[in-house]
N, C-alpha and C. Protein backbone atom coordinates (compact mmCIF):
# COMPACT_ATOMS: atom_id res chain seq x y z
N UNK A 1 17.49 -4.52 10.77
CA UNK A 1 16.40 -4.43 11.72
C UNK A 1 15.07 -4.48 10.95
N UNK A 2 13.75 -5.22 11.44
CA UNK A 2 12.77 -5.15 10.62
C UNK A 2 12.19 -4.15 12.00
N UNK A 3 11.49 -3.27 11.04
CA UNK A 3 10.27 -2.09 10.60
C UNK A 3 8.96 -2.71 10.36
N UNK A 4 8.18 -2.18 11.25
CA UNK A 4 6.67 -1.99 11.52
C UNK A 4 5.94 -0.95 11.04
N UNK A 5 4.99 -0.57 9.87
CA UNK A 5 3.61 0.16 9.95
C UNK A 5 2.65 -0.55 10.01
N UNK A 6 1.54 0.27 11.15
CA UNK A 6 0.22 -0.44 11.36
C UNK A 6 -0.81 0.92 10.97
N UNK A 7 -1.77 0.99 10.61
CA UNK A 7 -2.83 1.18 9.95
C UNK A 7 -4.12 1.06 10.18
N UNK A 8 -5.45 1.89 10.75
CA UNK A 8 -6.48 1.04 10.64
C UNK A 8 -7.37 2.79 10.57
N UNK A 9 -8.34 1.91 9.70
CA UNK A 9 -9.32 3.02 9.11
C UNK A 9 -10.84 2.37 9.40
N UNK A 10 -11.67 3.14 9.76
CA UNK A 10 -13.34 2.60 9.49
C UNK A 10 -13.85 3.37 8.27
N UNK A 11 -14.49 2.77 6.99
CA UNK A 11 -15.05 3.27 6.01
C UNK A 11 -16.29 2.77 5.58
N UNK A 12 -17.09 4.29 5.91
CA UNK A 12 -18.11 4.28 5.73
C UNK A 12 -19.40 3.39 4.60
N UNK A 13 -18.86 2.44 4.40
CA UNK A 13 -18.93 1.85 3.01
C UNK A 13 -18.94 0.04 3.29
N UNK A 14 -20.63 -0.84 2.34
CA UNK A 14 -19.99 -2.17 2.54
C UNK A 14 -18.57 -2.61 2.10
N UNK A 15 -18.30 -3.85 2.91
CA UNK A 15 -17.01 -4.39 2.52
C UNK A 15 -17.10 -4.86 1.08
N UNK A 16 -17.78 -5.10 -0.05
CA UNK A 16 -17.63 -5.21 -1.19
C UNK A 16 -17.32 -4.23 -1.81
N UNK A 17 -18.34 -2.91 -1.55
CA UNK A 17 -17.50 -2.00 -2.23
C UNK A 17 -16.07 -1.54 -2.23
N UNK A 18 -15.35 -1.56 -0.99
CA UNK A 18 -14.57 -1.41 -0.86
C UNK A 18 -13.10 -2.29 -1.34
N UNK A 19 -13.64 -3.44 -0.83
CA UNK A 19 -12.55 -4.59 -1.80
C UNK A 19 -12.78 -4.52 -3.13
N UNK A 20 -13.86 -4.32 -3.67
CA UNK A 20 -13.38 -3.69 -4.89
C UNK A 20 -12.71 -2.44 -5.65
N UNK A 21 -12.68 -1.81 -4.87
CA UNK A 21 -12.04 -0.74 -5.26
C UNK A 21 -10.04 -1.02 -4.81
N UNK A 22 -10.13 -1.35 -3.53
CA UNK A 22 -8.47 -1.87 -3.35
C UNK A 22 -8.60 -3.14 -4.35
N UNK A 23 -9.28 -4.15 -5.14
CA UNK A 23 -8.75 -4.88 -5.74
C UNK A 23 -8.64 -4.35 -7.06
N UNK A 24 -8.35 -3.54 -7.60
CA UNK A 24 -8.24 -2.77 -9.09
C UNK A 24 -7.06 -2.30 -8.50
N UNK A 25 -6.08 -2.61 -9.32
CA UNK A 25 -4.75 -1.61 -9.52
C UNK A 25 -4.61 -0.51 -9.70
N UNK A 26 -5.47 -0.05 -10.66
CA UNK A 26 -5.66 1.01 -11.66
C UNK A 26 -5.77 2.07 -9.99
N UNK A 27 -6.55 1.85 -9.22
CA UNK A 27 -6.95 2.97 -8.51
C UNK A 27 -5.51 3.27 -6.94
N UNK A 28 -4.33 2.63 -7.61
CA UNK A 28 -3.11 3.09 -6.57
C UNK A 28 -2.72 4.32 -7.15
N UNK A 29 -2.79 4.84 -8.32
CA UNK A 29 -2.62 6.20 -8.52
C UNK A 29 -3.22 6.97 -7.88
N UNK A 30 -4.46 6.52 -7.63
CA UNK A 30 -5.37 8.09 -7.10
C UNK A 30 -5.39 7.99 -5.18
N UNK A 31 -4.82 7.11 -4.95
CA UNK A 31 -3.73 6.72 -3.33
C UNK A 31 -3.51 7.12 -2.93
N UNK A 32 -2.12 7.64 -4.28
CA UNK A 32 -0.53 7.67 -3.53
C UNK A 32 -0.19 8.90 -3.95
N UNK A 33 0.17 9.65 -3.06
CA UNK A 33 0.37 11.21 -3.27
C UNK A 33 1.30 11.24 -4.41
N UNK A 34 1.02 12.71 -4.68
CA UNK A 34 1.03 13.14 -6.68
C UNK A 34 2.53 13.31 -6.80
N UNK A 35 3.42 13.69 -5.41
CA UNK A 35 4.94 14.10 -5.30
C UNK A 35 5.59 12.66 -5.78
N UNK A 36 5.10 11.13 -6.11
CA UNK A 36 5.73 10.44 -6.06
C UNK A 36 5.92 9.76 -7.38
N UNK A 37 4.89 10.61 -8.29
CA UNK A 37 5.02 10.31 -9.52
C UNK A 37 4.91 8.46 -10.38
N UNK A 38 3.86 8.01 -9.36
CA UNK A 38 3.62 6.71 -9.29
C UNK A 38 3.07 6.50 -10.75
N UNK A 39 3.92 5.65 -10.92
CA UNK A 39 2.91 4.86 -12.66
C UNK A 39 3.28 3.34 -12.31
N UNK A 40 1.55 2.54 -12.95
CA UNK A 40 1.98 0.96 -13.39
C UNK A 40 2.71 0.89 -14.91
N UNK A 41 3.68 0.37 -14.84
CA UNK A 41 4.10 0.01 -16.22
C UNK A 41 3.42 -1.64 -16.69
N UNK A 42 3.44 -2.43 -16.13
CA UNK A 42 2.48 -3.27 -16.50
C UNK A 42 2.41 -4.43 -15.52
N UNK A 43 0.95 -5.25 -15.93
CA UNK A 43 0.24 -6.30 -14.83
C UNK A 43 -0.61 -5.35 -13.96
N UNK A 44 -1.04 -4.47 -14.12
CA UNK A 44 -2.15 -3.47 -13.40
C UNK A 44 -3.50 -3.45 -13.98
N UNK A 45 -3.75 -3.80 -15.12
CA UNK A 45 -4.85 -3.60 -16.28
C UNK A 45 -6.06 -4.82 -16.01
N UNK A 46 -6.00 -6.02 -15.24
CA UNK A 46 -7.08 -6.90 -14.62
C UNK A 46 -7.16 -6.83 -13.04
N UNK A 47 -8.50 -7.01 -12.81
CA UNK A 47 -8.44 -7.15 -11.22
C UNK A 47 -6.99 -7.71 -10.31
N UNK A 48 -7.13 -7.71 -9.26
CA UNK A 48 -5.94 -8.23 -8.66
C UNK A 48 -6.58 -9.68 -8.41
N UNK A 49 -5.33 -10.50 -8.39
CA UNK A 49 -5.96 -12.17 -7.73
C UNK A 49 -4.36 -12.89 -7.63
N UNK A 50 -4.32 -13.80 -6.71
CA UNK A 50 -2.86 -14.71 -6.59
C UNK A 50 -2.64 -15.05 -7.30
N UNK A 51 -0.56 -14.09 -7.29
CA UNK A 51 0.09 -14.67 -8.32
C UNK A 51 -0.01 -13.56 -8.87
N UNK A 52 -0.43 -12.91 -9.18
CA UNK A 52 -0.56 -11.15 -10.03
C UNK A 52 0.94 -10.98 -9.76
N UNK A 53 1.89 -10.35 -10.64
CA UNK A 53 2.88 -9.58 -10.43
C UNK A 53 2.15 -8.22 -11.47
N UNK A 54 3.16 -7.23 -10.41
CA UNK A 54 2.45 -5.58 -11.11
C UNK A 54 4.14 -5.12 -10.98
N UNK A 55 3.75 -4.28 -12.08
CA UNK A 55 5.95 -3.67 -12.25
C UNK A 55 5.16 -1.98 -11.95
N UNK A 56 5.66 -1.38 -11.22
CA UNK A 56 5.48 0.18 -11.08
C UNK A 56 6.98 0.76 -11.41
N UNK A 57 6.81 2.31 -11.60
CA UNK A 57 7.89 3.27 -10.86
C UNK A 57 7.50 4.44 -10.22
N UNK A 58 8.24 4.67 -9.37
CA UNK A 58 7.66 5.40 -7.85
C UNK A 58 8.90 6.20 -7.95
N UNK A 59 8.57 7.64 -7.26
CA UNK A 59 9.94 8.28 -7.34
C UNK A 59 10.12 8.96 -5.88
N UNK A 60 10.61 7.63 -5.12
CA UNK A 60 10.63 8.11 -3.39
C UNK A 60 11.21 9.65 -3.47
N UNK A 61 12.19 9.99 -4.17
CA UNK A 61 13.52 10.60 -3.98
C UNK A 61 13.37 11.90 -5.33
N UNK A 62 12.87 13.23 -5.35
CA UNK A 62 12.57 13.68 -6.17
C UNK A 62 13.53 13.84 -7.64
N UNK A 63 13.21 13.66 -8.58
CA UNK A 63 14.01 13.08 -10.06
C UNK A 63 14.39 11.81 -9.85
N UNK A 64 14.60 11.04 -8.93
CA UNK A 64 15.19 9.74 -8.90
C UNK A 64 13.47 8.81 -8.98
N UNK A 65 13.86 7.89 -10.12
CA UNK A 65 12.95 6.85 -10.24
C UNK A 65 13.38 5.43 -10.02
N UNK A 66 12.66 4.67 -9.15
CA UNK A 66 12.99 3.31 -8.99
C UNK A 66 11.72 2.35 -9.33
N UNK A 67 12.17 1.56 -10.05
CA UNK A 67 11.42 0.20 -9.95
C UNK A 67 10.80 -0.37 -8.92
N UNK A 68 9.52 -0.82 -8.65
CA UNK A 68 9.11 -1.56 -8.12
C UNK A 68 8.29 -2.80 -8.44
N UNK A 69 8.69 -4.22 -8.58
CA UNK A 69 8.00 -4.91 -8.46
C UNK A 69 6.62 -5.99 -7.24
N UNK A 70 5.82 -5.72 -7.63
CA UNK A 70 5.33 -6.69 -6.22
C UNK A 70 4.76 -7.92 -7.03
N UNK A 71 4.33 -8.54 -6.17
CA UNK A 71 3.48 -9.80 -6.09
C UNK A 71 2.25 -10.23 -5.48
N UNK A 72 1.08 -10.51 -5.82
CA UNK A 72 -0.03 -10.27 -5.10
C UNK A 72 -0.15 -11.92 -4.61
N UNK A 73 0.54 -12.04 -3.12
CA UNK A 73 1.27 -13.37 -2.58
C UNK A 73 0.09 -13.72 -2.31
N UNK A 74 -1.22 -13.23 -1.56
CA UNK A 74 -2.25 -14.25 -1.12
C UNK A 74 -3.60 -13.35 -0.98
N UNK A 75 -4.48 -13.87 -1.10
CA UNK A 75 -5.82 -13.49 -1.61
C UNK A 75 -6.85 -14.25 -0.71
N UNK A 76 -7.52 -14.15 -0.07
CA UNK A 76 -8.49 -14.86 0.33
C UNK A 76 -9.99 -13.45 -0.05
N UNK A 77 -10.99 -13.77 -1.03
CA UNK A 77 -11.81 -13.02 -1.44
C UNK A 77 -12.65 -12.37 0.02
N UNK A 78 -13.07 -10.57 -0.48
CA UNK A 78 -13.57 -9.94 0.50
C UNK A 78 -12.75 -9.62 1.75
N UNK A 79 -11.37 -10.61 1.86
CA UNK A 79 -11.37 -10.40 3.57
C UNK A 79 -9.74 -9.48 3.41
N UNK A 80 -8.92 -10.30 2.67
CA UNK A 80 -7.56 -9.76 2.64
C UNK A 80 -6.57 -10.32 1.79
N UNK A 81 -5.63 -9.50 1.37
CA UNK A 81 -4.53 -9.64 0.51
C UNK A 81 -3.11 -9.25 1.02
N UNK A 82 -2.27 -9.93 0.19
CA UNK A 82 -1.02 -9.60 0.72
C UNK A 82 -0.03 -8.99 -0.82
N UNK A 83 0.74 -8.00 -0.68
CA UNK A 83 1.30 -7.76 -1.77
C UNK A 83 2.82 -7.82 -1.15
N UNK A 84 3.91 -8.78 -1.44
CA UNK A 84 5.02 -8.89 -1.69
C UNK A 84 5.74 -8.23 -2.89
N UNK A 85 6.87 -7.49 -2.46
CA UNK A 85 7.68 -7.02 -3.43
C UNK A 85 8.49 -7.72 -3.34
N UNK A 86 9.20 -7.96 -4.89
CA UNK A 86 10.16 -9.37 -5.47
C UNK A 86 11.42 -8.21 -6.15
N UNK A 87 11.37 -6.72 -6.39
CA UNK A 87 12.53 -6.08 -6.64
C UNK A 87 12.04 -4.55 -6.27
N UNK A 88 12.73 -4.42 -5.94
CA UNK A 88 12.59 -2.55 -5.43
C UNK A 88 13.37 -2.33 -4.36
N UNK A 89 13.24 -0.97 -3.79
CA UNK A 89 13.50 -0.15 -2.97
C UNK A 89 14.32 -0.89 -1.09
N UNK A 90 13.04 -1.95 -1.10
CA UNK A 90 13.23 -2.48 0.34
C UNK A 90 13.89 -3.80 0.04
N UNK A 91 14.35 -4.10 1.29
CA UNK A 91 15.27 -5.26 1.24
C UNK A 91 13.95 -6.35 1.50
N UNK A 92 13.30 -6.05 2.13
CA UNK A 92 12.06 -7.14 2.40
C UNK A 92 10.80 -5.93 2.46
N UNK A 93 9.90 -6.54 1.68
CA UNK A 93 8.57 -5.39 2.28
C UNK A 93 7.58 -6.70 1.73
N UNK A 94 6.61 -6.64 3.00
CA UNK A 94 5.16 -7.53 3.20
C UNK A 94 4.46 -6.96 3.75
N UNK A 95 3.14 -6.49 2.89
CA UNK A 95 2.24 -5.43 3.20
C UNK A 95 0.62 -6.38 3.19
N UNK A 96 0.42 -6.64 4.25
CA UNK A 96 -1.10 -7.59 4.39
C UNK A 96 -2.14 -6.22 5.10
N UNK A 97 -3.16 -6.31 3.55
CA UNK A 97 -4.30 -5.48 3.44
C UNK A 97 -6.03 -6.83 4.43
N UNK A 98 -6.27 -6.00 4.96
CA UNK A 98 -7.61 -6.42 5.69
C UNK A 98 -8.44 -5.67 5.69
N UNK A 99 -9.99 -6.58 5.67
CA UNK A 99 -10.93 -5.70 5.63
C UNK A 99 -11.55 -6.33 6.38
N UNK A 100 -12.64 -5.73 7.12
CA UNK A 100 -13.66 -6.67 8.16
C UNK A 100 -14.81 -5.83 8.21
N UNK A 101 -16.24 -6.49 7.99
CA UNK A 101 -17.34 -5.55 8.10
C UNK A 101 -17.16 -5.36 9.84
N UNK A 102 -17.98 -4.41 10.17
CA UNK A 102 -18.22 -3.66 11.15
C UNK A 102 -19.95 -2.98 11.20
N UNK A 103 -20.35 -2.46 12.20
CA UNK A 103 -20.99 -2.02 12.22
C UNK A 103 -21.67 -1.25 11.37
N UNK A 104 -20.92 -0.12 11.89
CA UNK A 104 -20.77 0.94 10.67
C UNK A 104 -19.83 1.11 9.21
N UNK A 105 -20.11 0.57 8.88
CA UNK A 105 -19.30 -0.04 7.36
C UNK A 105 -17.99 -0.89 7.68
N UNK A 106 -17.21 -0.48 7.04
CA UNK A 106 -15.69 -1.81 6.69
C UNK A 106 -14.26 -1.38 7.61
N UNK A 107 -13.92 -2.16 8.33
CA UNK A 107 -12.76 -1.69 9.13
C UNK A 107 -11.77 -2.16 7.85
N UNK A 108 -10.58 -1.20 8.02
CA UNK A 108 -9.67 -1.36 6.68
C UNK A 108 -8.27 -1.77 7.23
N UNK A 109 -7.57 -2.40 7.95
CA UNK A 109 -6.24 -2.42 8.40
C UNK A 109 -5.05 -2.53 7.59
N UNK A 110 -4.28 -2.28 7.68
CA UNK A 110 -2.72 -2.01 6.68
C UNK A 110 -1.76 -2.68 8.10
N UNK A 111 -0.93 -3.83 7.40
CA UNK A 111 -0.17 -4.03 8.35
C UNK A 111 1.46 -4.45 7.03
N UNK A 112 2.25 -3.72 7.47
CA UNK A 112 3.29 -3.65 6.84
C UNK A 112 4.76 -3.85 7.69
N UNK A 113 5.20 -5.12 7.17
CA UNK A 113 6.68 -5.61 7.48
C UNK A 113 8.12 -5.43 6.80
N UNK A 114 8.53 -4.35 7.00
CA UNK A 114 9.84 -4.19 5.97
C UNK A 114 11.28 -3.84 6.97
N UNK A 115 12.27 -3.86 5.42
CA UNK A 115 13.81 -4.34 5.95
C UNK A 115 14.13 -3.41 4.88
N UNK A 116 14.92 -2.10 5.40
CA UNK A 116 15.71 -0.98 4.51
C UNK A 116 17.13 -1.93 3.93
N UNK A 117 17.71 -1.47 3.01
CA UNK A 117 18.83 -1.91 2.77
C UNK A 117 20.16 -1.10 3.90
N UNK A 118 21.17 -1.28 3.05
CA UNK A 118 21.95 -0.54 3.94
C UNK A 118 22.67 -1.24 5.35
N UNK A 119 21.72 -2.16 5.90
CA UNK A 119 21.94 -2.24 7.05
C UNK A 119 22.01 -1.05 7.95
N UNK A 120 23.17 -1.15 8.96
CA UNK A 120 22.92 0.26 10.03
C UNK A 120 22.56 1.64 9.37
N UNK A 121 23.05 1.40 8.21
CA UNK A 121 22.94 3.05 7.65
C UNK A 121 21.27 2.98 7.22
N UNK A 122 21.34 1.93 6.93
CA UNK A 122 19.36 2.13 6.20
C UNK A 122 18.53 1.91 7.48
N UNK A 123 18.84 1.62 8.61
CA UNK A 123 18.37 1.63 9.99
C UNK A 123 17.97 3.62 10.28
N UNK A 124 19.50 4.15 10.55
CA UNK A 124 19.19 5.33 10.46
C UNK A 124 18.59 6.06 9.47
N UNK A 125 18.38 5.50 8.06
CA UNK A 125 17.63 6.30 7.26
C UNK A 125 16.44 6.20 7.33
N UNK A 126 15.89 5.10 7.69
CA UNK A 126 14.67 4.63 7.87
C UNK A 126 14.40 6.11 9.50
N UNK A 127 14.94 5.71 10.42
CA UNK A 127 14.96 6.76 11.82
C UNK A 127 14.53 8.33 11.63
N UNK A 128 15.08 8.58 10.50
CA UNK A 128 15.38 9.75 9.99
C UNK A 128 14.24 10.40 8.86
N UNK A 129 14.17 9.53 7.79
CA UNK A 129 13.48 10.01 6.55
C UNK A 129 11.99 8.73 6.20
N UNK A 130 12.89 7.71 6.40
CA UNK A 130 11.77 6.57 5.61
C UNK A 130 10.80 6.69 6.46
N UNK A 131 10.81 6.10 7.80
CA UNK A 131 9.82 5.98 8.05
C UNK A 131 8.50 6.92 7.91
N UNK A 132 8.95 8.62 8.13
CA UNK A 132 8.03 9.53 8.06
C UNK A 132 7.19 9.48 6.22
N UNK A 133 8.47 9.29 5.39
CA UNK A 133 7.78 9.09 4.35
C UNK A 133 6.99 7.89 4.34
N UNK A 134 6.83 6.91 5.13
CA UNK A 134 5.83 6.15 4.80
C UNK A 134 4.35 6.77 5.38
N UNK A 135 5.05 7.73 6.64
CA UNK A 135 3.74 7.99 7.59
C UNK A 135 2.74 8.70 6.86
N UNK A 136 3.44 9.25 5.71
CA UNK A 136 2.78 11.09 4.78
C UNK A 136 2.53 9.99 4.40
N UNK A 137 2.59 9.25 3.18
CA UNK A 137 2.05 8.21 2.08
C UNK A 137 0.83 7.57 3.03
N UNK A 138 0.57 6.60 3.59
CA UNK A 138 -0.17 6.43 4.41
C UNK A 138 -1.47 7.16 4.81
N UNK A 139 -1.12 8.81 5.23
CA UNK A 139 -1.91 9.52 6.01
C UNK A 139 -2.41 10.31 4.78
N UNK A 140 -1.38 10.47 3.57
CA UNK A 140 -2.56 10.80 2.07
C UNK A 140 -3.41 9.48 1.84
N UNK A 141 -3.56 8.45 1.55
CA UNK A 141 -3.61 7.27 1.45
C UNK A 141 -5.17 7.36 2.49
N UNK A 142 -5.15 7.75 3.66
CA UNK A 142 -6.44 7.78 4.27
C UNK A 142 -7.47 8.84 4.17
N UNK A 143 -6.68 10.53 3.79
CA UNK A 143 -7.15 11.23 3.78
C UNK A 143 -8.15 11.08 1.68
N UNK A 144 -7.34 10.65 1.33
CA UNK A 144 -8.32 10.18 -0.16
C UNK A 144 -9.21 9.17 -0.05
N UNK A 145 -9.24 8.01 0.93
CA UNK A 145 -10.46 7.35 1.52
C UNK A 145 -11.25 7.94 1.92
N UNK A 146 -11.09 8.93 2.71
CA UNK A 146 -12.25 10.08 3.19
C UNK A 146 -12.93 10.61 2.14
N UNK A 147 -11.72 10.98 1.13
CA UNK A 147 -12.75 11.89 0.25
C UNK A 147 -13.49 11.18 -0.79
N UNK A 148 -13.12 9.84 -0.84
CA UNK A 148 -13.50 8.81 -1.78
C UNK A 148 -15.14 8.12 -1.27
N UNK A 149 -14.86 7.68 0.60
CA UNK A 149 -16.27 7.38 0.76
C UNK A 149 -16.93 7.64 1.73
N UNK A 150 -16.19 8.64 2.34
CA UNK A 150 -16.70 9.38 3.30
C UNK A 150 -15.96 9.35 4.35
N UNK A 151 -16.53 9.81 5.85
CA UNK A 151 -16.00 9.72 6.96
C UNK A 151 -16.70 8.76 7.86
N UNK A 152 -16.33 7.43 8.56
CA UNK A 152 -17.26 6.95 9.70
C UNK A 152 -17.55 7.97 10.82
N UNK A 153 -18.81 7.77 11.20
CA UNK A 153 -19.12 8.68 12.60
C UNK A 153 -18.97 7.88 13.85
């Protein structure tokens, strides 16, 4: 079964600043909550641009570490990116990042397409565990945007 997260933030902030800051690798550590023990092992160290592969390990599962590879599949400057993973965790995961000025600074959208392994059983795990862990990752993920550039009013 494919899995849906959707996402959308207003930040107080132009859209340059902001795509620059999601286009640096370096700054998915300070993201992704501290329980997950996220490191780049390498391809993180230059801006992001198409065609980037980045190798992480992430530790969904506490002591358990897994590999993740992605791919930074498409780029169009200022507006949005897409990061494909090519080995890890999900059977399919396509995560297309958007940004759009707005009024009041940069609308930020997260739209994410993934496929648990497992089949039925990774259906129910996803029912059960994954999905919420994506919801916490996510909802740290916005609450460090806040503290990073504020709050829109």
């Amino acid at each position: 079964m494919v899995h849906y997260l959707q996402r959308e933030q207003i930040i107080p902030a132009p859209v340059q600043k902001v795509w620059d800051y999601f286009c640096d690798p370096k700054n998915l550590n300070e993201i992704t909550p501290p329980d997950m023990n996220f490191e780049i092992v390498q391809g993180g160290d230059v801006k992001m641009y198409e065609g980037q592969i980045i190798e992480y390990r992430v530790e969904f599962l506490r002591g358990v570490r897994s590999l993740w590879l992605t791919e930074i599949a498409h780029v169009r400057d200022g507006e949005y990116f897409v990061d494909e993973q090519r080995v890890g965790p999900y059977r399919f995961w396509y995560h297309e990042h958007m940004f759009k000025k707005v009024p009041n600074g940069t609308r930020m959208m997260d739209r994410v397409t993934y496929v648990v392994p497992f089949w039925m059983l990774g259906d129910l795990l996803n029912a059960v565990w994954i999905s919420r862990r994506l919801d916490h990752i996510f909802d740290f993920r916005r609450q460090k945007i806040v503290e990073l550039f504020g709050e829109a009013k």
